[in-house]
C-alpha atoms as a PDB file:
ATOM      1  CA  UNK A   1     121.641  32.097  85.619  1.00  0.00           C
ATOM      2  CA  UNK A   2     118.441  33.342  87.667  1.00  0.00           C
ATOM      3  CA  UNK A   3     119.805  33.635  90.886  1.00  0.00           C
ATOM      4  CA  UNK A   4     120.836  31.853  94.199  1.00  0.00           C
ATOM      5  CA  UNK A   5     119.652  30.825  97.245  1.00  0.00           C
ATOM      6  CA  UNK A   6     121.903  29.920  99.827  1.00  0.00           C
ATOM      7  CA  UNK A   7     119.634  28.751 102.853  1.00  0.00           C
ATOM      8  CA  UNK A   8     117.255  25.799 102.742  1.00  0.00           C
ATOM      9  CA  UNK A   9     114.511  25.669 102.148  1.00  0.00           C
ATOM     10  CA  UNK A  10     115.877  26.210  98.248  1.00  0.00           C
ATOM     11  CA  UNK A  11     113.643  28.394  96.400  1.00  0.00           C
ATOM     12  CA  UNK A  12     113.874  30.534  93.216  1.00  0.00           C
ATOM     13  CA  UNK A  13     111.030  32.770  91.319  1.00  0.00           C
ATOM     14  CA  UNK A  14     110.686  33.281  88.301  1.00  0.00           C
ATOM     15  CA  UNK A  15     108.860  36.426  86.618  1.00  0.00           C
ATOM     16  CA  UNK A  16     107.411  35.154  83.241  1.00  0.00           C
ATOM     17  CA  UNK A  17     104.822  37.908  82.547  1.00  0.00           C
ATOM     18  CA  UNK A  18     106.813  39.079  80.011  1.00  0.00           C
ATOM     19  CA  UNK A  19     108.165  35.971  78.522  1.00  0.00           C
ATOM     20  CA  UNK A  20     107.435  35.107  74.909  1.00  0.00           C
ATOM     21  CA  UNK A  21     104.677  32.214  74.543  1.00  0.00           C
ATOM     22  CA  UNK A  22     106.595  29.202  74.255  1.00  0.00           C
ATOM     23  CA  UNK A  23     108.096  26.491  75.972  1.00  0.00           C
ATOM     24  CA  UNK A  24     111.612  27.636  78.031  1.00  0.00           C
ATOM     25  CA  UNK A  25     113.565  24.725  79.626  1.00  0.00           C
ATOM     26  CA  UNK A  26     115.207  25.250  83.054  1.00  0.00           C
ATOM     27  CA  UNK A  27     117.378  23.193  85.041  1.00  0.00           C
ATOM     28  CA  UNK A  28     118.878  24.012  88.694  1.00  0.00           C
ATOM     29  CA  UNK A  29     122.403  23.209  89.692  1.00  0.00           C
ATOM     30  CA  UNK A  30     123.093  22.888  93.243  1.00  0.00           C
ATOM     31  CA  UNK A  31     126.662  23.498  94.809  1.00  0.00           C
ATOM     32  CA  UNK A  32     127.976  22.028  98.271  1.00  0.00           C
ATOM     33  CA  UNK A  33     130.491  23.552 100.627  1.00  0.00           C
ATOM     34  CA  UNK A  34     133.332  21.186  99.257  1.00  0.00           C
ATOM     35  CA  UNK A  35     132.583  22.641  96.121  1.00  0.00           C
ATOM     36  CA  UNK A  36     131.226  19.420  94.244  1.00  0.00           C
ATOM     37  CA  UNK A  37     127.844  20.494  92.299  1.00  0.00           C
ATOM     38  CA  UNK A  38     125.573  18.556  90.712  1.00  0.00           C
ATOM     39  CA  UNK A  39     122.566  19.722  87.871  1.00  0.00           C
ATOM     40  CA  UNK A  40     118.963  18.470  88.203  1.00  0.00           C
ATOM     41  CA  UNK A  41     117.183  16.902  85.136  1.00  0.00           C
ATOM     42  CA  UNK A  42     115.315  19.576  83.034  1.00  0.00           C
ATOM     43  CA  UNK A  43     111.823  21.089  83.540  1.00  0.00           C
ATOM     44  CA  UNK A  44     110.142  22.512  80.403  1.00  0.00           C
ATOM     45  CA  UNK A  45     107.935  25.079  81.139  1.00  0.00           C
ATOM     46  CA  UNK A  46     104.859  25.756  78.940  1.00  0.00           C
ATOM     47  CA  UNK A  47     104.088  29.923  79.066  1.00  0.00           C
ATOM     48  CA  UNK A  48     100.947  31.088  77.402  1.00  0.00           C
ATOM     49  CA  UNK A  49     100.356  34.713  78.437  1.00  0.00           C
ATOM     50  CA  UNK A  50      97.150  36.229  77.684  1.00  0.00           C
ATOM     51  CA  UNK A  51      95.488  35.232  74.303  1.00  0.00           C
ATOM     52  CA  UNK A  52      97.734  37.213  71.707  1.00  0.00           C
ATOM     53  CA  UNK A  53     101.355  37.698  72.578  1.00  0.00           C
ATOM     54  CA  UNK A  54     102.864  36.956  69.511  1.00  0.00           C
ATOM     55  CA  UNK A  55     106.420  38.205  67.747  1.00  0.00           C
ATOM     56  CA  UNK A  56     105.642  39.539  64.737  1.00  0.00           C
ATOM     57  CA  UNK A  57     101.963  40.530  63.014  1.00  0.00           C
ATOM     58  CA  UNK A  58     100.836  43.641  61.234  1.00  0.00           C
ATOM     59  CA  UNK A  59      99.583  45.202  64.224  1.00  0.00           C
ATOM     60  CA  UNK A  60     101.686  45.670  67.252  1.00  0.00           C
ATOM     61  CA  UNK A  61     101.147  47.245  70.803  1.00  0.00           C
ATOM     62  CA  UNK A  62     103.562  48.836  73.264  1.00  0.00           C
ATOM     63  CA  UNK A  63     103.504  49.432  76.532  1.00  0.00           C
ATOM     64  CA  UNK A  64     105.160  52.757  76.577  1.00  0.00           C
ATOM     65  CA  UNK A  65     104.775  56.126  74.154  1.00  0.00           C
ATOM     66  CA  UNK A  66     106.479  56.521  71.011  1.00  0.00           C
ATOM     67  CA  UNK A  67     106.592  52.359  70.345  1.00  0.00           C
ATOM     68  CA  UNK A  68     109.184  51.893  73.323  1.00  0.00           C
ATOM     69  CA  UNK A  69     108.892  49.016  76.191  1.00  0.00           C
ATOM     70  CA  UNK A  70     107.570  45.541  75.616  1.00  0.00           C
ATOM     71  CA  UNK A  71     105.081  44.962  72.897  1.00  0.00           C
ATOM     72  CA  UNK A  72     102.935  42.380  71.343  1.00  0.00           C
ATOM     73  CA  UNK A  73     101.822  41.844  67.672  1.00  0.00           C
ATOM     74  CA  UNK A  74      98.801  40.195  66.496  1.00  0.00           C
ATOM     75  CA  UNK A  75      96.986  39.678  63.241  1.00  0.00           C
ATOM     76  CA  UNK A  76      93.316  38.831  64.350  1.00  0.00           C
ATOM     77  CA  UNK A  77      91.304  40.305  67.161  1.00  0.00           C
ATOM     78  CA  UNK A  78      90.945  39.035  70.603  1.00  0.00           C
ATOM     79  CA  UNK A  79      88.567  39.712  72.831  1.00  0.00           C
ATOM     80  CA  UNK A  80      90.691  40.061  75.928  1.00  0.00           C
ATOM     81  CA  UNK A  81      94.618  41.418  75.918  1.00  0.00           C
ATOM     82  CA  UNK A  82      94.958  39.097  79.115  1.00  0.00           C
ATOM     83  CA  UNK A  83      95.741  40.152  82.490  1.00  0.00           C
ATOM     84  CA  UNK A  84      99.324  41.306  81.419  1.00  0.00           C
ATOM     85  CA  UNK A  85      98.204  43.297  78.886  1.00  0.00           C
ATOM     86  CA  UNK A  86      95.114  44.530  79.776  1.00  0.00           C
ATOM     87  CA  UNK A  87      94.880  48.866  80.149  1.00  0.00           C
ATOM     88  CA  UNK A  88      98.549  48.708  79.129  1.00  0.00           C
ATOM     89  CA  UNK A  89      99.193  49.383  75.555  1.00  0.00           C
ATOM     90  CA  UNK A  90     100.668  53.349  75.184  1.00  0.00           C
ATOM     91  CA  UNK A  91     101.139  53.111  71.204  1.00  0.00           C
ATOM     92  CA  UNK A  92     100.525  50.717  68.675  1.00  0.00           C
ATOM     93  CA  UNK A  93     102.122  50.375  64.818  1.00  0.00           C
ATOM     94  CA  UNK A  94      99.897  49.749  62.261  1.00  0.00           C
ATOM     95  CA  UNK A  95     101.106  48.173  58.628  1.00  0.00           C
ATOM     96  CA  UNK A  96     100.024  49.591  55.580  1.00  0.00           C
ATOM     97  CA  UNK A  97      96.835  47.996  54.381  1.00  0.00           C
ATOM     98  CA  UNK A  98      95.671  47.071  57.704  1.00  0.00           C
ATOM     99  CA  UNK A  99      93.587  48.922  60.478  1.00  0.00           C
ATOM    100  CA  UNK A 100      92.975  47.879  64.292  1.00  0.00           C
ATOM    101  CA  UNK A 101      89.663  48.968  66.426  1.00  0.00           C
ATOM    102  CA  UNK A 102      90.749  49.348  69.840  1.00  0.00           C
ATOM    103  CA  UNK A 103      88.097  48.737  72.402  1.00  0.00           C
ATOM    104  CA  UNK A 104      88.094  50.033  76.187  1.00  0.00           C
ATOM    105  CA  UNK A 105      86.206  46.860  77.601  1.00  0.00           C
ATOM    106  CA  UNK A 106      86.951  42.846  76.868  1.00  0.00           C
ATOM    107  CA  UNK A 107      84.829  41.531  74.430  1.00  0.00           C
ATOM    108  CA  UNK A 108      84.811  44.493  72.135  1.00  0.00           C
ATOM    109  CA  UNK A 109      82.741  46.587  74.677  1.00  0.00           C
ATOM    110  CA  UNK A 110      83.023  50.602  75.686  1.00  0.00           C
ATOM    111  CA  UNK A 111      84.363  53.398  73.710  1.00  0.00           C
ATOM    112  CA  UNK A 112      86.617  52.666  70.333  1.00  0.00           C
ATOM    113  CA  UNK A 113      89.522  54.233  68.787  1.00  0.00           C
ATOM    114  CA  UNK A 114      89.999  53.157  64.912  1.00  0.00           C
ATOM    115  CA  UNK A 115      93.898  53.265  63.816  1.00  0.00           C
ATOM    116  CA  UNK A 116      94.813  52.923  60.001  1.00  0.00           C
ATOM    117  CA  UNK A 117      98.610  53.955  60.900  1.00  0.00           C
ATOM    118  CA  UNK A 118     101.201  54.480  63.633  1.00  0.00           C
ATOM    119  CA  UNK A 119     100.426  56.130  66.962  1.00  0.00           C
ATOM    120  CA  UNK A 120     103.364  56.966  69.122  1.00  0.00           C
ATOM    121  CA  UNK A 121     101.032  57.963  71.936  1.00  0.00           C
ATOM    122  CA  UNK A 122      97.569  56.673  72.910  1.00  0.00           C
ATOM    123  CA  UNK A 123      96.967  59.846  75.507  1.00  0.00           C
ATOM    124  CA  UNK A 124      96.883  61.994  72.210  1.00  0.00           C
ATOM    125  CA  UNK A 125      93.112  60.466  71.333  1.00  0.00           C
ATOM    126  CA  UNK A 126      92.482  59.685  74.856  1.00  0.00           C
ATOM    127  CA  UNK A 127      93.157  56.003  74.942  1.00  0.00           C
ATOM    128  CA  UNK A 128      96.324  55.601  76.740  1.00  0.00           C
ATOM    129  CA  UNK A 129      96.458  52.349  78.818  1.00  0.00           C
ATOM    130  CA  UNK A 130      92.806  51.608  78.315  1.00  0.00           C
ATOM    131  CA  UNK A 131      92.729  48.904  75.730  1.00  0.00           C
ATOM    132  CA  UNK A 132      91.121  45.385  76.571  1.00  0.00           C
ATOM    133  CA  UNK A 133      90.454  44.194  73.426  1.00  0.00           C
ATOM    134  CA  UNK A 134      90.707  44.578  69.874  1.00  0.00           C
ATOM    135  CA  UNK A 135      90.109  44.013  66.216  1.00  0.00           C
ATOM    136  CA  UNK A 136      92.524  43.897  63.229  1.00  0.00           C
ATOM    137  CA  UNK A 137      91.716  43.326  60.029  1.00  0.00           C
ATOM    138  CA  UNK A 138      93.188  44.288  56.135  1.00  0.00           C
ATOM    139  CA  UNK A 139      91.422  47.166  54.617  1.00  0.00           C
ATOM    140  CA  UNK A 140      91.661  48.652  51.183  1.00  0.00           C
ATOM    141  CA  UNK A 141      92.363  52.018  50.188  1.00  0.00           C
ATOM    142  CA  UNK A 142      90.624  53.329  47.759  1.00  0.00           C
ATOM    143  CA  UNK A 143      91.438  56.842  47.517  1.00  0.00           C
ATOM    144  CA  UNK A 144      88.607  57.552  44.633  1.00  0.00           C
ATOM    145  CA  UNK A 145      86.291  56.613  47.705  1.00  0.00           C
ATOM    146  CA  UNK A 146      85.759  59.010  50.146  1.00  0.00           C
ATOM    147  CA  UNK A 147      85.179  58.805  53.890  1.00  0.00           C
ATOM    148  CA  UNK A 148      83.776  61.970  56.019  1.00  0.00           C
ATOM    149  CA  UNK A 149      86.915  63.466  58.171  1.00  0.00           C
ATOM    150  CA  UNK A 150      86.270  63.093  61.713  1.00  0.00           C
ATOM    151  CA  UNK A 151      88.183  63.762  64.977  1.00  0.00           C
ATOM    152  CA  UNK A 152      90.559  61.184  66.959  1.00  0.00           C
ATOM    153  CA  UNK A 153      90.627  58.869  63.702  1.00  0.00           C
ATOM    154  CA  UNK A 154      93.904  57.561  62.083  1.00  0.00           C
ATOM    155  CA  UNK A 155      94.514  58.388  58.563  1.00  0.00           C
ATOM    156  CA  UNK A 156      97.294  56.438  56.507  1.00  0.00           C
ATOM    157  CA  UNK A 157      99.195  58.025  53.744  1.00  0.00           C
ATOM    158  CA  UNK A 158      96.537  59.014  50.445  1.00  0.00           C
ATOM    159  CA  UNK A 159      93.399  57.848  52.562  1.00  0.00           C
ATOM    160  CA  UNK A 160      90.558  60.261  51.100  1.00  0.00           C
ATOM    161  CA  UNK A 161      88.131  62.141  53.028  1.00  0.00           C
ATOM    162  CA  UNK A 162      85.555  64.827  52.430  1.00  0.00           C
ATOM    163  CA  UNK A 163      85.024  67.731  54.777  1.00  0.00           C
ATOM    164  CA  UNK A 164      82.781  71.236  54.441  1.00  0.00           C
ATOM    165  CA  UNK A 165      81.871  69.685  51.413  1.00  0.00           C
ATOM    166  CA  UNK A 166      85.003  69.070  49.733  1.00  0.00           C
ATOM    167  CA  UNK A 167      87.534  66.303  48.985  1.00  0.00           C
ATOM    168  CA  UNK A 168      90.653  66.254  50.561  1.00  0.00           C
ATOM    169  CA  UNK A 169      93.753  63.434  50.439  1.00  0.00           C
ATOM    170  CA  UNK A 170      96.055  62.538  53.037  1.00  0.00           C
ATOM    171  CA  UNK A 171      99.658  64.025  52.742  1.00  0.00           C
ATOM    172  CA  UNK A 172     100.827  62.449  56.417  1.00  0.00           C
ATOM    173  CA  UNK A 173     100.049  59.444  58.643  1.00  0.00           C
ATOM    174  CA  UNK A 174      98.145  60.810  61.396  1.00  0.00           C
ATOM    175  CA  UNK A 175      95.464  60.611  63.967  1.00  0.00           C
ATOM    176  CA  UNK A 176      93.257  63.509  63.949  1.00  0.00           C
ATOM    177  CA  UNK A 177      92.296  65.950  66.516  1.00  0.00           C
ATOM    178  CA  UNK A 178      89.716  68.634  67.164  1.00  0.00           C
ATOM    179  CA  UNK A 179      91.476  71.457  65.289  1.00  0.00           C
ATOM    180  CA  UNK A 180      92.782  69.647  62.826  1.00  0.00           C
ATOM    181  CA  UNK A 181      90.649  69.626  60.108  1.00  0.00           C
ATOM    182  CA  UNK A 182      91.555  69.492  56.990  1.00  0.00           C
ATOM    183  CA  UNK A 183      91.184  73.219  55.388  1.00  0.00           C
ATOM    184  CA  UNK A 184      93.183  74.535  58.956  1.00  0.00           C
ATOM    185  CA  UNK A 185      96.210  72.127  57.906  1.00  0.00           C
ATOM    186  CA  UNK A 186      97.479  71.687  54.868  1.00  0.00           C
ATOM    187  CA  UNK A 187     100.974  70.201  55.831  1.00  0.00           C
ATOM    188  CA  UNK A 188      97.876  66.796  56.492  1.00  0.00           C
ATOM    189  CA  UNK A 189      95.578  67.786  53.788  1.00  0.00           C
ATOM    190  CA  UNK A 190      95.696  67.628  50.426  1.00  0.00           C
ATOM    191  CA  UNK A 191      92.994  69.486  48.646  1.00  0.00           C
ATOM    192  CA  UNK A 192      91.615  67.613  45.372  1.00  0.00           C
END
């Protein structure tokens, strides 16, 4: 049941903007004052929010810190979040083996933020509710092959990195931040 309206004309909304893509089938049932009722024939309605919302996928987006809220999941990139989407996503899980390149304008555009893990909270490398599209794809770990650390990055589990010089291996999931390099914490860094 979605509501009632009991003066003419007879109207109900309905707030799909964070509906599943999909087709939902609704029906109304009007009731007299006698109480007789009658249902009207059924209405599917076809939702297609944005270019993306999916259920499941390696990569998925929520709209609130620490993966809480509504979220999407996708396993490609898109080039626009759609309008429902769009500066909204607060955190976004990342599966082992894959990475996503968030971008702050549609059609990869603006500043980036690469994730190879989890981030409960965007704000932490300055890209809370700024996203408007993105790019996921599989990546493979190679720990023997060594990337240069840098700042506001996320690191998965045994991703390798060199820094000052040296080689260092990832103990935790994390995104980096200024102060965090490698040889100041070694509850993150593993030195080879």
């Amino acid at each position: 049941k979605l509501g009632e309206d009991s003066s003419a004309p007879y109207t109900q909304s309905l707030n799909l903007s964070s509906a599943d893509n999909g087709t939902l089938t609704l029906s109304a049932r009007a009731f007299d004052t006698a109480g007789n009722n009658a249902t009207s024939s059924v209405v599917n309605v076809s939702v297609n929010i944005g270019g993306v919302v999916n259920p499941t996928g390696p990569v998925c987006f929520y709209e609130n810190a620490n993966f809480g809220g509504e979220r999407f999941c996708s396993d490609k990139e898109s080039n626009w979040v759609g309008a429902v989407w769009n500066d909204r996503i607060s955190s976004v899980k990342v599966a082992s083996g894959y990475q996503v390149v968030l971008y702050q304008h549609t059609n990869f555009g603006g500043t980036t933020v690469k994730l190879t893990g989890d981030n409960a909270n965007l704000s932490n490398v300055g890209f809370d509710n700024v996203t408007s599209s993105f790019v996921v794809s599989k990546v493979i770990i190679d720990p023997g092959n060594s990337g240069t650390w840098a700042p506001n990055t996320s690191y998965s589990l045994g991703a390798a990195v060199t820094y000052g010089g040296l080689a260092y291996t990832c103990r935790q999931a994390h995104t980096s931040l200024l102060g965090w390099e490698p040889p100041n914490v070694p509850a993150l860094w593993l030195l080879k």
